[in-house]
C-alpha atoms as a PDB file:
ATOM      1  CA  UNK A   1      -7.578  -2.622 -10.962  1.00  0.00           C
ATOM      2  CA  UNK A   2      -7.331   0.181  -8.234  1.00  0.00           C
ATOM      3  CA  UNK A   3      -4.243   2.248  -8.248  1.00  0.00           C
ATOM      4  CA  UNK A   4      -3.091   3.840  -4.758  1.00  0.00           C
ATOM      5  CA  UNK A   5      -1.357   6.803  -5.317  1.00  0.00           C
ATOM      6  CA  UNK A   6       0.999   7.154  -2.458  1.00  0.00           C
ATOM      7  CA  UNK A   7       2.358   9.510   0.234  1.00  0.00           C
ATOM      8  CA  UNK A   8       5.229   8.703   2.063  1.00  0.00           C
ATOM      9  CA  UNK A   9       6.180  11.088   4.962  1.00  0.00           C
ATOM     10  CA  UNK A  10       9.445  11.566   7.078  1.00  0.00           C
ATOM     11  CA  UNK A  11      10.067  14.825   9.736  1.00  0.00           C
ATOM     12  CA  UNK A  12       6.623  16.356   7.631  1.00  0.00           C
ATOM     13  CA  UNK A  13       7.790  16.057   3.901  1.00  0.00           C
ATOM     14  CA  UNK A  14       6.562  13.846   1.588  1.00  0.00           C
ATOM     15  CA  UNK A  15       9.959  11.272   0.622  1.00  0.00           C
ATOM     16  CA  UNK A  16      11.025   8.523  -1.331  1.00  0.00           C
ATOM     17  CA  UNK A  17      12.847   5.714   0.799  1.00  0.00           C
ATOM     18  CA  UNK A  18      15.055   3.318  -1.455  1.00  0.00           C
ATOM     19  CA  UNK A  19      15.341  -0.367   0.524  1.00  0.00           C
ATOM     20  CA  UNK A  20      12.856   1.588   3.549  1.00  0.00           C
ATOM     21  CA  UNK A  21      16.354   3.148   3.879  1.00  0.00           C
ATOM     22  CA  UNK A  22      15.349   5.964   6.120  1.00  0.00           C
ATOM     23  CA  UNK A  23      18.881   7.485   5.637  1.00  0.00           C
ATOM     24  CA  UNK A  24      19.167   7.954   2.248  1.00  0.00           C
ATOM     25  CA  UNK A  25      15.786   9.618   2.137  1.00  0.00           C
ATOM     26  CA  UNK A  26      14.471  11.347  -1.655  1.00  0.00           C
ATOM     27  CA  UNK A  27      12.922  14.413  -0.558  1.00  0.00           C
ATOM     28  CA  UNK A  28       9.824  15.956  -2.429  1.00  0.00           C
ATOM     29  CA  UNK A  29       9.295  19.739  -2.317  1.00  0.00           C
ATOM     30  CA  UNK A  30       5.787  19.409  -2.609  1.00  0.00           C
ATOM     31  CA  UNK A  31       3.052  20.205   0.064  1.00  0.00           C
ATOM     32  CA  UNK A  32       1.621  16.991   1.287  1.00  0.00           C
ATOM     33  CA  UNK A  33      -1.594  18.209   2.081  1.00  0.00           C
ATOM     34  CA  UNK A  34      -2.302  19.854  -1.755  1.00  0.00           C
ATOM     35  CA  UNK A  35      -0.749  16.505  -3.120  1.00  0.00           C
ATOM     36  CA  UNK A  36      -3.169  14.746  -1.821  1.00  0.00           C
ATOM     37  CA  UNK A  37      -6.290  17.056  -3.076  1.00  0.00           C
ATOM     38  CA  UNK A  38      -4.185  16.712  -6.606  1.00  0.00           C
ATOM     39  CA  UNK A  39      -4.260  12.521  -6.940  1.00  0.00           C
ATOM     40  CA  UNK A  40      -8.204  13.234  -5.900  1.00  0.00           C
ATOM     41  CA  UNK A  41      -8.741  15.892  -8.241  1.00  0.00           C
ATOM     42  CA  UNK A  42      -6.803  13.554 -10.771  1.00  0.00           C
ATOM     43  CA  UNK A  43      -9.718  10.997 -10.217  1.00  0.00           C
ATOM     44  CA  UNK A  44      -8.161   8.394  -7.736  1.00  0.00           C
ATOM     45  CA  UNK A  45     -10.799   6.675  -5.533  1.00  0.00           C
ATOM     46  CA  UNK A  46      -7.914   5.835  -2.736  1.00  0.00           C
ATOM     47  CA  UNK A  47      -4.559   7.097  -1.674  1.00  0.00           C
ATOM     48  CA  UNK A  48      -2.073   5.798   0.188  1.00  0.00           C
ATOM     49  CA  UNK A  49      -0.153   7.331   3.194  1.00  0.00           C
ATOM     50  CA  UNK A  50       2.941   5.995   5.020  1.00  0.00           C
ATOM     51  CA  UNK A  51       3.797   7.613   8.071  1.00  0.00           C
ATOM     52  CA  UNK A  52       7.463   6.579   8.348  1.00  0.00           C
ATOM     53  CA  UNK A  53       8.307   8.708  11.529  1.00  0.00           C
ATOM     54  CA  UNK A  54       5.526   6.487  12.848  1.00  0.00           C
ATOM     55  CA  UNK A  55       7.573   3.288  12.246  1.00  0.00           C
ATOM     56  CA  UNK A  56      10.238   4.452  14.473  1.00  0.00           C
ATOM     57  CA  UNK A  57       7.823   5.770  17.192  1.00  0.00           C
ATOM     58  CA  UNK A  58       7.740   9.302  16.936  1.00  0.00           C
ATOM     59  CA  UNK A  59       4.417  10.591  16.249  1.00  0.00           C
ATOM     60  CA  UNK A  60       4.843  14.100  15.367  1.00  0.00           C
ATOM     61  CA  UNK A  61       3.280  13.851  11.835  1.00  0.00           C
ATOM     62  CA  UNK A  62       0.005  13.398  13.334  1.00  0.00           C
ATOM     63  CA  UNK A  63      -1.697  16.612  12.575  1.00  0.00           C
ATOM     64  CA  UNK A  64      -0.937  16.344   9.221  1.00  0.00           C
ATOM     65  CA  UNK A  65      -1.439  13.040   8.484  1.00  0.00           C
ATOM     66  CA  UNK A  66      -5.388  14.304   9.772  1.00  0.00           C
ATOM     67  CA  UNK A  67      -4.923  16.637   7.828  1.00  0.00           C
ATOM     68  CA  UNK A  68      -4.885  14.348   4.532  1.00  0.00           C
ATOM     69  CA  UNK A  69      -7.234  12.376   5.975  1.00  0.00           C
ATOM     70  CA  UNK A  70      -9.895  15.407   6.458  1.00  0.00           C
ATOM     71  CA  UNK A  71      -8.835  17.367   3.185  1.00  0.00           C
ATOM     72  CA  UNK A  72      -8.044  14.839   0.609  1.00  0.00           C
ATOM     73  CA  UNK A  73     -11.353  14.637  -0.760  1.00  0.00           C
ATOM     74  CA  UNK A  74     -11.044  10.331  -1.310  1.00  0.00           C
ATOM     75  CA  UNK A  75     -10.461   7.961   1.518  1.00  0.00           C
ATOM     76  CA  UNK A  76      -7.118   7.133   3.147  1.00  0.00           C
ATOM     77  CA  UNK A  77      -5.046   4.191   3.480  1.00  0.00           C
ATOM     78  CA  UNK A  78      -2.639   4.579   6.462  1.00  0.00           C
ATOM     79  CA  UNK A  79       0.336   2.505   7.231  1.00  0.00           C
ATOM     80  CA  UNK A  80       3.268   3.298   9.745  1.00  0.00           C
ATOM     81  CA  UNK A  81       3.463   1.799  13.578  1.00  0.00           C
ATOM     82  CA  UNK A  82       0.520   0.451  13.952  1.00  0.00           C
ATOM     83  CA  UNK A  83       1.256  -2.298  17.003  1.00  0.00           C
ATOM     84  CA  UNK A  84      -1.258  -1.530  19.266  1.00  0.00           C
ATOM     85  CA  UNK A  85      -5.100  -1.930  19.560  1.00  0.00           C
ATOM     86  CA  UNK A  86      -6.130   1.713  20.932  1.00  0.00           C
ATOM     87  CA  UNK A  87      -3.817   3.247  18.262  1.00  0.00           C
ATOM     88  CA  UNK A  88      -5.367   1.747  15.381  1.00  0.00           C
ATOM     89  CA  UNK A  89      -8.931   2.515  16.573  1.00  0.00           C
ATOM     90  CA  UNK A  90      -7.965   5.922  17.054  1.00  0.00           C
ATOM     91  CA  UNK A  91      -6.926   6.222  13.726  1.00  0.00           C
ATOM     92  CA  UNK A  92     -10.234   4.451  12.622  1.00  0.00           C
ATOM     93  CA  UNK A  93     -11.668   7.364  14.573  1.00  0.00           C
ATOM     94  CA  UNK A  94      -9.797  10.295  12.924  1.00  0.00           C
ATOM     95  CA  UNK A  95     -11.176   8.727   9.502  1.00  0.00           C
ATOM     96  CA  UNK A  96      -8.697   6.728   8.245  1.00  0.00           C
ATOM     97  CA  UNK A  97     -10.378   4.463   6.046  1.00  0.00           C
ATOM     98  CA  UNK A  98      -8.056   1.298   6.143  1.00  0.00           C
ATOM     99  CA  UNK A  99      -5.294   0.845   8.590  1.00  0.00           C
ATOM    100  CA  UNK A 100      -2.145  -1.565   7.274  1.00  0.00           C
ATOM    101  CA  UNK A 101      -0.823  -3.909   9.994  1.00  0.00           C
ATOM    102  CA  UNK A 102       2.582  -6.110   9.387  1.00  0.00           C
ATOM    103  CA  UNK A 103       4.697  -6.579  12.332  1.00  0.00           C
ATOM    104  CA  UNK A 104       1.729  -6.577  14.780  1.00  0.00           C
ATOM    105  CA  UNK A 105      -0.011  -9.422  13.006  1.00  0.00           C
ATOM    106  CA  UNK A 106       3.236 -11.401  13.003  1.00  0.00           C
ATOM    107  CA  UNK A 107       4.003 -10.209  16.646  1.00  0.00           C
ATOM    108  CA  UNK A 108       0.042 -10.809  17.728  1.00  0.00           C
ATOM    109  CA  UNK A 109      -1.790 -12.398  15.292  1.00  0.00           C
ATOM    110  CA  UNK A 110      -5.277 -12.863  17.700  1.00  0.00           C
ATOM    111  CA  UNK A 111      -5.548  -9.408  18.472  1.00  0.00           C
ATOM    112  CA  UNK A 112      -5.462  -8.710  14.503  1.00  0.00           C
ATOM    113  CA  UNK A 113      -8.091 -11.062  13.625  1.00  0.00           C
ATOM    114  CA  UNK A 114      -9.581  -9.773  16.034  1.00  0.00           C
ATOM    115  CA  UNK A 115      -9.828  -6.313  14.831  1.00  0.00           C
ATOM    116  CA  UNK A 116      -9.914  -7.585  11.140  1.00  0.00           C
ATOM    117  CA  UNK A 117     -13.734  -9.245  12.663  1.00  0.00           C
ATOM    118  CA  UNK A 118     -14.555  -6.313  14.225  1.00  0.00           C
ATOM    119  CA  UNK A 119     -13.780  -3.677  11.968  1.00  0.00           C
ATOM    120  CA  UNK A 120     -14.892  -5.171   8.467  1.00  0.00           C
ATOM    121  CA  UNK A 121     -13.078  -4.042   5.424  1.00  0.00           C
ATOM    122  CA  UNK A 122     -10.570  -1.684   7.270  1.00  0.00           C
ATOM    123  CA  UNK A 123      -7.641  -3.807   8.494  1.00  0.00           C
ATOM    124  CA  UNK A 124      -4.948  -4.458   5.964  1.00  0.00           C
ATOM    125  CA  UNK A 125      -2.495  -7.299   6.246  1.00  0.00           C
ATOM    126  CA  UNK A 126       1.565  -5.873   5.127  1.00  0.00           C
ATOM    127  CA  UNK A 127       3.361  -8.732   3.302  1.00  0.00           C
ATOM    128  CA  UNK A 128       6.939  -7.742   2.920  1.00  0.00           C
ATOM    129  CA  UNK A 129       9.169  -9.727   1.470  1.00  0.00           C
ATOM    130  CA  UNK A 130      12.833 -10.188   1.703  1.00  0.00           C
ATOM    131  CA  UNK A 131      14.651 -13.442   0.062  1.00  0.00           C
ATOM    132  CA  UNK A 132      11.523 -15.428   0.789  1.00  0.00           C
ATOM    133  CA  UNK A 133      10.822 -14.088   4.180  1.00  0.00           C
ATOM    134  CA  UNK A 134       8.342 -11.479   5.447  1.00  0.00           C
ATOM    135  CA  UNK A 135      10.385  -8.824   7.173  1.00  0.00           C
ATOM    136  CA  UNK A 136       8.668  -6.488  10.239  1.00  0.00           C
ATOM    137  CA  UNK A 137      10.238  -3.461  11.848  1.00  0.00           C
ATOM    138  CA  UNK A 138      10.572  -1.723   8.904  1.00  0.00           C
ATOM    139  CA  UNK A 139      11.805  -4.347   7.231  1.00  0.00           C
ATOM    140  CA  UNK A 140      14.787  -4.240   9.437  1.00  0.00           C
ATOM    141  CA  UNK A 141      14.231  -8.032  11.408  1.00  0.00           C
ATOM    142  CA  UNK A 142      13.200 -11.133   9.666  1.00  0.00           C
ATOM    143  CA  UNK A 143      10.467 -12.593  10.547  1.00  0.00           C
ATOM    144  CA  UNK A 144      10.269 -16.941  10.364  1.00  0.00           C
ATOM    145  CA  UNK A 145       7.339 -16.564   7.826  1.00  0.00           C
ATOM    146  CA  UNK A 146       7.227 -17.224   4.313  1.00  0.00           C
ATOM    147  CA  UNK A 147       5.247 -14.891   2.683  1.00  0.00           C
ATOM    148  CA  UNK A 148       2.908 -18.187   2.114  1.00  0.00           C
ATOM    149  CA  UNK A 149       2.808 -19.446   5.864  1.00  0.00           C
ATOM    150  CA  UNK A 150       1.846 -15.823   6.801  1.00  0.00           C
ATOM    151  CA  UNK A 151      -1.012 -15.647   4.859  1.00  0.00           C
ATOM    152  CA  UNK A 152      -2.419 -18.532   5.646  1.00  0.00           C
ATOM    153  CA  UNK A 153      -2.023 -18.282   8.957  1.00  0.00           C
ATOM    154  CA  UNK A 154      -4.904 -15.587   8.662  1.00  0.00           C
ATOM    155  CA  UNK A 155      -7.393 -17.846   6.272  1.00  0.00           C
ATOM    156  CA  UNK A 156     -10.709 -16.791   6.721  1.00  0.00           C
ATOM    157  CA  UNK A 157     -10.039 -13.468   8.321  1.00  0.00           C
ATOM    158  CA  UNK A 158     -12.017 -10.625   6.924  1.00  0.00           C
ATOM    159  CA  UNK A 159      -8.773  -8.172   5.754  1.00  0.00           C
ATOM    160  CA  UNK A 160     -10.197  -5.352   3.346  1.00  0.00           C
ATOM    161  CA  UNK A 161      -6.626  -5.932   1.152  1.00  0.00           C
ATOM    162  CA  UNK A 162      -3.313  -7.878   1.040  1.00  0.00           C
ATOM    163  CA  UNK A 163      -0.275  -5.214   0.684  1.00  0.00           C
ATOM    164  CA  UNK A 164       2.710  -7.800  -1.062  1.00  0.00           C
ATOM    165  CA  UNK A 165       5.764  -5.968  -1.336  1.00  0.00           C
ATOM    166  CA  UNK A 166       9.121  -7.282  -3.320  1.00  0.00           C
ATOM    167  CA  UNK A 167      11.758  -5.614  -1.476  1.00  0.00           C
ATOM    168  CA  UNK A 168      14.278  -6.737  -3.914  1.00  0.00           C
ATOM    169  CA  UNK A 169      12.473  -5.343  -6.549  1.00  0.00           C
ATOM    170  CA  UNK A 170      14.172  -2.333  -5.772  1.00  0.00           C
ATOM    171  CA  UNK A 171      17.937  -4.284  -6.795  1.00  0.00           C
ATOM    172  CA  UNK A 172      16.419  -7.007  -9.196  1.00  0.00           C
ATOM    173  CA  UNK A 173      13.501  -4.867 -11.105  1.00  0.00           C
ATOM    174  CA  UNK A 174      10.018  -5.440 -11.395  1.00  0.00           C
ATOM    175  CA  UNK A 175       9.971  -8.503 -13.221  1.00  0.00           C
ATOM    176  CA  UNK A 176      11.231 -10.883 -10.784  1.00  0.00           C
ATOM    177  CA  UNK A 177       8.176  -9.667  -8.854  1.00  0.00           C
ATOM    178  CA  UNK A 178       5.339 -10.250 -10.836  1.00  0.00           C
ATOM    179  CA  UNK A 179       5.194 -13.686 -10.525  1.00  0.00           C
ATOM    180  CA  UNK A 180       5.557 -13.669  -6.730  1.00  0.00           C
ATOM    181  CA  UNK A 181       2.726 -11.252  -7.020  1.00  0.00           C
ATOM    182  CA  UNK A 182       0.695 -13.409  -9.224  1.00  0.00           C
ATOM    183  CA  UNK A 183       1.356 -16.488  -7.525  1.00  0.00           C
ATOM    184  CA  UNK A 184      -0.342 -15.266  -3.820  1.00  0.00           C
ATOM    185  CA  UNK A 185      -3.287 -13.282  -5.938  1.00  0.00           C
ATOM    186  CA  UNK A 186      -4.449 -16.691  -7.136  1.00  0.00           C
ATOM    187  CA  UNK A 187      -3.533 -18.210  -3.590  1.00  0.00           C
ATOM    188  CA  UNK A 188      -6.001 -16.301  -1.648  1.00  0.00           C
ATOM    189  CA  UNK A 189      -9.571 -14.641  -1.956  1.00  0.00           C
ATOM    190  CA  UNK A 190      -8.642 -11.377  -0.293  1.00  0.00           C
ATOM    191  CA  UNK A 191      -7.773  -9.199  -2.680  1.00  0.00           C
ATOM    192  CA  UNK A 192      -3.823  -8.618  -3.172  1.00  0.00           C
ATOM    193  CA  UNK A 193      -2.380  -5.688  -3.859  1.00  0.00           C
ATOM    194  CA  UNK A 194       0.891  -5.282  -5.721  1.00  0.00           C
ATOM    195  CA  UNK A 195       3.408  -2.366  -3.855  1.00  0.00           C
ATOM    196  CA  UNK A 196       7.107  -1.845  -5.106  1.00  0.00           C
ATOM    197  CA  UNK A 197       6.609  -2.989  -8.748  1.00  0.00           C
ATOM    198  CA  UNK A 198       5.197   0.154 -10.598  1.00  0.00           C
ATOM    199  CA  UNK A 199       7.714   2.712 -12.157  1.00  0.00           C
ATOM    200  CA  UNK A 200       6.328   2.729 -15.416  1.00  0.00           C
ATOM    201  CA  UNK A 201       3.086   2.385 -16.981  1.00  0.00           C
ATOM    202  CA  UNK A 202       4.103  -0.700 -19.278  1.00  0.00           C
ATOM    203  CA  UNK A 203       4.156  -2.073 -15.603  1.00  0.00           C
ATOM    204  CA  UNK A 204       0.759  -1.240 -14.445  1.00  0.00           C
ATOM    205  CA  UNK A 205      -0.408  -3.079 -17.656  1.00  0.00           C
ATOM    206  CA  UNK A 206       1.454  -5.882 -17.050  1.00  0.00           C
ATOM    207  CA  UNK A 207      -0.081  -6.356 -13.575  1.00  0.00           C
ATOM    208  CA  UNK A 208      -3.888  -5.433 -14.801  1.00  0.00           C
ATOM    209  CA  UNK A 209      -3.272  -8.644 -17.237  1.00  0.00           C
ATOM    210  CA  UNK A 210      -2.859 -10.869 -14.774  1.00  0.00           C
ATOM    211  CA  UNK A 211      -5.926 -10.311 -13.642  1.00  0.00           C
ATOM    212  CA  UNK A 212      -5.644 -11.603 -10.570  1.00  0.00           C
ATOM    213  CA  UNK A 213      -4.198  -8.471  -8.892  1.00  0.00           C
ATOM    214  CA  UNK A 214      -6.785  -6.061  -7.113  1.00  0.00           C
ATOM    215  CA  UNK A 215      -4.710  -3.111  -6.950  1.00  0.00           C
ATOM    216  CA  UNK A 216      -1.243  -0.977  -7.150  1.00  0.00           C
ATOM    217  CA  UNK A 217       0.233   1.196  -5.355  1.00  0.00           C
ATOM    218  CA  UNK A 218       2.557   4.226  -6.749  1.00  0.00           C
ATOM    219  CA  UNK A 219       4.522   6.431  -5.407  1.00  0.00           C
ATOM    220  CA  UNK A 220       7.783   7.046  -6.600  1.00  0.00           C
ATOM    221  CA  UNK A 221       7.310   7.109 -10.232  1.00  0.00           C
ATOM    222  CA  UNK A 222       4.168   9.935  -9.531  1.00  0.00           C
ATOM    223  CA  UNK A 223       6.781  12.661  -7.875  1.00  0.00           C
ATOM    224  CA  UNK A 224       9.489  12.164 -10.365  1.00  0.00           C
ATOM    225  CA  UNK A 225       7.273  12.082 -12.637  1.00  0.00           C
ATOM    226  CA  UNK A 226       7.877   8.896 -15.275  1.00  0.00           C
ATOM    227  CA  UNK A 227       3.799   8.045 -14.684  1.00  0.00           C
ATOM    228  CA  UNK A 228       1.152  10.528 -14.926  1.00  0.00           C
ATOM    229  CA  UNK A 229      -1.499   9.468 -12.394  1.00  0.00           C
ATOM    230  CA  UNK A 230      -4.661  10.307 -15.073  1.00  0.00           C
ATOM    231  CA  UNK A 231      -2.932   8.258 -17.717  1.00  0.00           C
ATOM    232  CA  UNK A 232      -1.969   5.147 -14.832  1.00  0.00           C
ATOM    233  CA  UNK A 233      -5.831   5.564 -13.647  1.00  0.00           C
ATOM    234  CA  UNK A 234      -6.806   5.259 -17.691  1.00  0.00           C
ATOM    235  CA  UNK A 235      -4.050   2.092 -17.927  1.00  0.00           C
ATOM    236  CA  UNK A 236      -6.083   0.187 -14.471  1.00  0.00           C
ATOM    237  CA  UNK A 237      -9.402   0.692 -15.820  1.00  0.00           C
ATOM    238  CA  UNK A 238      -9.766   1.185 -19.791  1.00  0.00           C
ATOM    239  CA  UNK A 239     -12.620   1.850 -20.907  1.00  0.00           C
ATOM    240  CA  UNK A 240     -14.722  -0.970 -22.337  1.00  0.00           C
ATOM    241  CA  UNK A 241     -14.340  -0.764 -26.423  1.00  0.00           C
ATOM    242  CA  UNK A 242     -17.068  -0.021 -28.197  1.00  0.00           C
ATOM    243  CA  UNK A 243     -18.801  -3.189 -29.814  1.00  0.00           C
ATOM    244  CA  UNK A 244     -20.619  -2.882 -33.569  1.00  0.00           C
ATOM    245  CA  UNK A 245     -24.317  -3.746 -32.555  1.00  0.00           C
ATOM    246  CA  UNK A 246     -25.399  -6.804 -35.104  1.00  0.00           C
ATOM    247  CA  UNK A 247     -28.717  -6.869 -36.866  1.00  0.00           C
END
């Protein structure tokens, strides 16, 4: 299992958003930039980056969200705003090496098979879910999809991950979650990855068991710090014990 550490960014900082409230806003004195170099130099093969500015429209994290990209040292997942062709091949451009998409693929679903066909392995399908629904805008509009319908709406198309996101595991915990989790892993062949669930690392062992989830990413529980990343890296991928040889 792959863990994402993650990088959330509002007006430059890195942040915590509880509920993608982006009022109540947990702010991280930490350089974004030298985080970034620090889940690499930890030995994560992918990080995560929301640009949460981006949701909203305004773009002026862009230099630094290069920045990561350029500096990190391990390739870049990049979600925020993405509902428009040019702007996700621009970001392809600048290095990004996947791109997550949620309300445009519910807004335009062609267009993002489309790019899913044409750029292999770097398009992302978002899955948020809200009381059975997937939510777009920043979670702030219901969508008429179940989490269900909207994946397989896209059966067949090439995405490089799934993103499924509890929001209520934020109110109700983790464990509600899991079996949502679990449940679309074994639905579909893309591989899912499992976003709002990890604040401990009981929990990251709980979703490597499964076995049918791909990935995690954390975020939260990295800047407070109730995971180490090394020990949550350890947790996704133990080493293979050591069998007696037999004569």
């Amino acid at each position: 299992m792959i863990i994402y550490p993650t990088i959330e960014i509002q007006n430059g900082r890195c942040v915590s958003l509880p509920r993608g409230n982006m009022s109540e806003a947990a702010i991280w004195h930490v350089d974004p930039v030298e985080k970034a170099k620090e889940f690499a130099h930890a030995g994560a093969e992918w990080m995560h980056v929301t640009d949460f500015d981006a949701v909203t429209g305004k773009f002026d994290n862009r230099d630094l969200v290069v920045r990561i990209i350029r500096e990190a040292g391990i390739p870049v997942q990049l979600g925020g705003g993405f509902r428009s062709r040019d702007r996700i091949e621009e970001w392809i451009d600048l290095g990004a090496g996947r791109i997550v998409v949620g309300t445009l693929a519910a807004q335009n679903p062609h267009l993002v098979k489309e790019l899913a066909e044409r750029h292999v392995d770097q398009i992302v399908l978002a899955v948020d879910v809200w009381q059975g629904h997937v939510m777009i805008e920043g979670w702030k509009a219901q969508s008429a999809y179940t989490a269900e319908g909207f994946i397989n709406a896209f059966k067949g198309t090439p995405f490089a991950a799934i993103i499924v996101t509890d929001i209520a595991a934020d109110i109700e915990g983790a464990d509600a979650s899991l079996g949502m989790v679990e449940a679309i892993a074994r639905s579909t062949k893309v591989p899912v990855i499992a976003s709002g669930i990890v604040r401990t690392i009981d929990d990251i062992s709980r979703l490597r068991l499964l076995g049918d989830v791909s990935g995690a990413i954390v975020g939260r529980a990295l800047f407070n710090r109730t995971i180490d990343l090394a020990e949550a890296l350890r947790e996704a991928r133990p080493a293979r014990q050591k069998v007696a040889d037999f004569l």
